[in-house]
C-alpha atoms as a PDB file:
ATOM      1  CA  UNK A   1       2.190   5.160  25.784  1.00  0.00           C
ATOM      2  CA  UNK A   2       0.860   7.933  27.161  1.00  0.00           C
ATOM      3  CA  UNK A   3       2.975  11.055  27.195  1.00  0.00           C
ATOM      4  CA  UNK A   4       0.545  13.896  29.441  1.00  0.00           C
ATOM      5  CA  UNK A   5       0.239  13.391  33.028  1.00  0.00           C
ATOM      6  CA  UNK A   6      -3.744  14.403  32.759  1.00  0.00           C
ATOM      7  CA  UNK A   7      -5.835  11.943  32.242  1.00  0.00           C
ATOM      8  CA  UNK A   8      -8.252  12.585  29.107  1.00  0.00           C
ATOM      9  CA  UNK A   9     -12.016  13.269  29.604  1.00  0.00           C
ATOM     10  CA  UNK A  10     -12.662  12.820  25.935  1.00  0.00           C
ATOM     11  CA  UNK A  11     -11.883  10.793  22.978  1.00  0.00           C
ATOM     12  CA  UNK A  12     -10.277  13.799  21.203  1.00  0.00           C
ATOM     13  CA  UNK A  13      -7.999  14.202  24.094  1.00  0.00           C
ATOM     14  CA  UNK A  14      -7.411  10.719  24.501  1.00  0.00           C
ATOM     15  CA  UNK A  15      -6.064   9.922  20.895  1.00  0.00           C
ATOM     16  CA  UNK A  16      -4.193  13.301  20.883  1.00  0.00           C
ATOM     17  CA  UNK A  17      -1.764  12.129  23.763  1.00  0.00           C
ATOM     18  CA  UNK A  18      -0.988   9.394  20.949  1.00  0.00           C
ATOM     19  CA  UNK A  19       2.246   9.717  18.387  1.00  0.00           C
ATOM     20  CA  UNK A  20       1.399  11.313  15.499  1.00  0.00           C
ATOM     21  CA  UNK A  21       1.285   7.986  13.274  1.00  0.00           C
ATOM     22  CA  UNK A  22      -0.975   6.153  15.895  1.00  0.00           C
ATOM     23  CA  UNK A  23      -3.313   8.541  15.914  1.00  0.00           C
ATOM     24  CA  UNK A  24      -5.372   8.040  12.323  1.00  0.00           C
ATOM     25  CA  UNK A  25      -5.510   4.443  13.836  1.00  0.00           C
ATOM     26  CA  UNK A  26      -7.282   5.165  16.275  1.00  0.00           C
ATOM     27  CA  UNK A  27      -9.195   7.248  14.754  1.00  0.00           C
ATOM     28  CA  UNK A  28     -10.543   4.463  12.540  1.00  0.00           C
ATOM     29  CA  UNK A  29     -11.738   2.400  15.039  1.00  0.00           C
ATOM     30  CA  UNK A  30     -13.624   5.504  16.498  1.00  0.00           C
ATOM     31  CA  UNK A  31     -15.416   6.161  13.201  1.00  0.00           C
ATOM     32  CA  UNK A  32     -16.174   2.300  12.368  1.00  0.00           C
ATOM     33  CA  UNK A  33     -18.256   1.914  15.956  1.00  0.00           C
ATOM     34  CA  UNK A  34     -19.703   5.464  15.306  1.00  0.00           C
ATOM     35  CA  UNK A  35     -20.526   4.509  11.978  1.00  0.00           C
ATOM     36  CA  UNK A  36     -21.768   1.239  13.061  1.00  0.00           C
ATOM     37  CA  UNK A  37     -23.752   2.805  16.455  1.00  0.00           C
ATOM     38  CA  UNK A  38     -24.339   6.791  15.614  1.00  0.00           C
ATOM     39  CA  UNK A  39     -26.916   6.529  18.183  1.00  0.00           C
ATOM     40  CA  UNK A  40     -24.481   5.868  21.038  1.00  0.00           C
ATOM     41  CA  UNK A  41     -22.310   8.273  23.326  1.00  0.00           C
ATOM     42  CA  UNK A  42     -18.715   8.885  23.367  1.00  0.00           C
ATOM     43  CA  UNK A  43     -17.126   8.761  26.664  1.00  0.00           C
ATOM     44  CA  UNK A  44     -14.015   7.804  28.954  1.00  0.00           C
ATOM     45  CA  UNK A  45     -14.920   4.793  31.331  1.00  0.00           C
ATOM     46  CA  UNK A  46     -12.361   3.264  32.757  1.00  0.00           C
ATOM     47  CA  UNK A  47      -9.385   5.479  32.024  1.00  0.00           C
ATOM     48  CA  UNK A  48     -10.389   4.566  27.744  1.00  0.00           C
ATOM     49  CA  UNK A  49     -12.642   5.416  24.911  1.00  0.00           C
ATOM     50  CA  UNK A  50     -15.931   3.712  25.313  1.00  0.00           C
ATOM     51  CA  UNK A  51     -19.298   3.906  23.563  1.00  0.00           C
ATOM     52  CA  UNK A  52     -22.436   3.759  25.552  1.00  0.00           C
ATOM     53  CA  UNK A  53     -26.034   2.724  24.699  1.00  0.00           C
ATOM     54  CA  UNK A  54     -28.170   1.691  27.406  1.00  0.00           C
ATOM     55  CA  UNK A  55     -24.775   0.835  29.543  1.00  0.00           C
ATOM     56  CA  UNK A  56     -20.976   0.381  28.284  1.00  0.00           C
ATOM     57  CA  UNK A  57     -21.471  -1.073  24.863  1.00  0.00           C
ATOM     58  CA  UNK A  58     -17.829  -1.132  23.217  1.00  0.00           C
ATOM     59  CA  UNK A  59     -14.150   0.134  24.720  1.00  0.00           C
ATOM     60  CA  UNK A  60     -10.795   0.171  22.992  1.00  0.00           C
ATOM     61  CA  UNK A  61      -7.681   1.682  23.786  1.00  0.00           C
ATOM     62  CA  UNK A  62      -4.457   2.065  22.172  1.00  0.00           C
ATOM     63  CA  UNK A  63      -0.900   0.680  23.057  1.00  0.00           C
ATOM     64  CA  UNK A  64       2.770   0.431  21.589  1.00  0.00           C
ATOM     65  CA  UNK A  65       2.379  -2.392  19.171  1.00  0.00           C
ATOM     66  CA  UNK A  66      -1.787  -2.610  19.185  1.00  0.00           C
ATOM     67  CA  UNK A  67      -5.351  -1.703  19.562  1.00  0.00           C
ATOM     68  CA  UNK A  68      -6.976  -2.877  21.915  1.00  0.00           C
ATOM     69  CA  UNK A  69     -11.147  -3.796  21.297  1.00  0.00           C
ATOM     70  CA  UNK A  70     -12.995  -4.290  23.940  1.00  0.00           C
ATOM     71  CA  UNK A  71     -16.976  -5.772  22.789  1.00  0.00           C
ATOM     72  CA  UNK A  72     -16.982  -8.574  25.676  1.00  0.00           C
ATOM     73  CA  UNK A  73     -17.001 -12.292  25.554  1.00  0.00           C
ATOM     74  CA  UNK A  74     -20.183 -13.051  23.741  1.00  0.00           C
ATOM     75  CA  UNK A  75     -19.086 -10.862  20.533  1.00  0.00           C
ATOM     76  CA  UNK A  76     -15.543 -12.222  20.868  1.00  0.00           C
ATOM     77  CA  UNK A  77     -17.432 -16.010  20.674  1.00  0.00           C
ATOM     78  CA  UNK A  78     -19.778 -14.737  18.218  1.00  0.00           C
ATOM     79  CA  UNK A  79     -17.009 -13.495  15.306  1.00  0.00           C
ATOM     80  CA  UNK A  80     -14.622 -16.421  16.379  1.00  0.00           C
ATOM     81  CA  UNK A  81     -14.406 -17.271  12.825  1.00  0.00           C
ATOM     82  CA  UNK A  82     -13.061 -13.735  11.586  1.00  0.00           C
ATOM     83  CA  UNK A  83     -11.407 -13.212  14.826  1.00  0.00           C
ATOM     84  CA  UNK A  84      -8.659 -15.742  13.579  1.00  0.00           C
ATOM     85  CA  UNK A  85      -5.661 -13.662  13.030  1.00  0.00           C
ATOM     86  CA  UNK A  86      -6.039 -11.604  15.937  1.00  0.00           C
ATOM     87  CA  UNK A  87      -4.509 -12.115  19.146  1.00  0.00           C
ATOM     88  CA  UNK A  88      -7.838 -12.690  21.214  1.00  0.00           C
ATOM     89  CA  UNK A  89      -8.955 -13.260  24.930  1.00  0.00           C
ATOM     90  CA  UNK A  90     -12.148 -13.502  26.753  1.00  0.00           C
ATOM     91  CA  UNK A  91     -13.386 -10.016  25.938  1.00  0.00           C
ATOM     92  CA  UNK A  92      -9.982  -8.524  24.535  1.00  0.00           C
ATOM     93  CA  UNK A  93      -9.039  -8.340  20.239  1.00  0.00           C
ATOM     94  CA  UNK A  94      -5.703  -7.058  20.156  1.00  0.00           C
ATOM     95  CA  UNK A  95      -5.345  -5.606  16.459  1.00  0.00           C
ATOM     96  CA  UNK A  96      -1.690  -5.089  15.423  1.00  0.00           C
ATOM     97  CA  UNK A  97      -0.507  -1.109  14.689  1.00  0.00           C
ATOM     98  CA  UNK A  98       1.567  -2.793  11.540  1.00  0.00           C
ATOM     99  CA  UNK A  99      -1.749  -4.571   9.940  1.00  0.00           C
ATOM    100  CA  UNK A 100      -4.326  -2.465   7.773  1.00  0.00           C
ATOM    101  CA  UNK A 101      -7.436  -1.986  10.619  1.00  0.00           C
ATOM    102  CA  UNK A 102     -10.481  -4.446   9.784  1.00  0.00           C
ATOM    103  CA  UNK A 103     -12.755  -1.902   9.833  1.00  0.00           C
ATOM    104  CA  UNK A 104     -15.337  -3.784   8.713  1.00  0.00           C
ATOM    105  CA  UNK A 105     -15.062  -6.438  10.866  1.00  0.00           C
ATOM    106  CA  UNK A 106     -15.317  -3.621  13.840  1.00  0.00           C
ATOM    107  CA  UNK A 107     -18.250  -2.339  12.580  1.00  0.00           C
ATOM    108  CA  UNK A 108     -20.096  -5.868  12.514  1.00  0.00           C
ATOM    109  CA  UNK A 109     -18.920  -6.472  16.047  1.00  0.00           C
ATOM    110  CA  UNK A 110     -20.611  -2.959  17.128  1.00  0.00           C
ATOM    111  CA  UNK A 111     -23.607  -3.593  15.698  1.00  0.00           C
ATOM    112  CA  UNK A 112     -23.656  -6.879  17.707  1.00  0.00           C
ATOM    113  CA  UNK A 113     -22.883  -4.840  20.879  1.00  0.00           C
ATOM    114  CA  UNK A 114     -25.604  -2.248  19.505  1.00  0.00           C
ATOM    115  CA  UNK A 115     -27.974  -5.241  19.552  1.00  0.00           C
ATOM    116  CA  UNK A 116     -27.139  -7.048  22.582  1.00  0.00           C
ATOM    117  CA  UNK A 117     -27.390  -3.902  24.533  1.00  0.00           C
ATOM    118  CA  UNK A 118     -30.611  -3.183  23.261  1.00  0.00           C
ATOM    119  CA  UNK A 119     -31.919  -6.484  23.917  1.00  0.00           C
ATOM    120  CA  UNK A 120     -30.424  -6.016  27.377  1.00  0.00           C
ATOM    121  CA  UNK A 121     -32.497  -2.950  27.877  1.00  0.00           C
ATOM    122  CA  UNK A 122     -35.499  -4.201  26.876  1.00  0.00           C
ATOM    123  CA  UNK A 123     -35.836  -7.322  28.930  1.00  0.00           C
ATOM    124  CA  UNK A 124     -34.905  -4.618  31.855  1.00  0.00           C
ATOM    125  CA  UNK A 125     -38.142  -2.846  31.351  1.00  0.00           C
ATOM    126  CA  UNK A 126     -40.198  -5.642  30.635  1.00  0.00           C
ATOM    127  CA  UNK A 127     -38.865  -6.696  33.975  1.00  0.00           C
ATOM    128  CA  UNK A 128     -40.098  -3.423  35.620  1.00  0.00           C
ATOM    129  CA  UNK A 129     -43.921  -3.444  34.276  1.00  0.00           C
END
């Protein structure tokens, strides 16, 4: 879907090589994790938008007829439930460009990612005393 040949080093860039109509889209999902982890970073890992907090936390990415979210198996196990209309995989949500985005349901699935990150973290430096 991309239309530039350079590859983005920001968010902003990233969702501006996007068609117009795709781009508030995307824009959602970047302001439900935000709003759901304002202490984490924006960056580009892996060629995508991804949110850091003590490591990767949350990616996504768009595409021609979806989103893509990408919190990692144990948040895609965790909202199984609410996960059921979405085409899923291990670590993947794919979330249609024709459906309304679940922004709430993003912004739960951060704050999991917030927590299991920060859990991470901590059992890192208890490690290191």
């Amino acid at each position: 879907m991309k239309t530039k040949s350079k590859l983005p080093t920001t968010i902003d860039e990233y969702i501006a090589d996007f068609p117009r109509d795709v781009q508030p889209l995307l824009e959602k999902v970047r302001a439900a994790i935000r709003k759901a982890a304002p202490d984490a970073t924006e960056a580009i890992s892996y060629q995508i938008p991804t949110f850091k907090l003590h490591g990767n936390m949350i990616h996504f990415a768009g595409y021609d007829h979806h989103i893509g979210l990408y919190p990692g198996s144990r948040p895609i196990e965790e909202f199984k439930d609410e996960l059921t209309k979405y085409k899923t995989s291990k670590g993947t949500v794919q979330l249609p460009l024709d459906k309304p985005i679940p922004v709430g349901l993003i912004g739960r699935i951060t704050k999991f990612c917030v927590k299991r990150n920060l859990e991470k973290a901590a059992a890192k430096a208890k490690k290191k005393r």
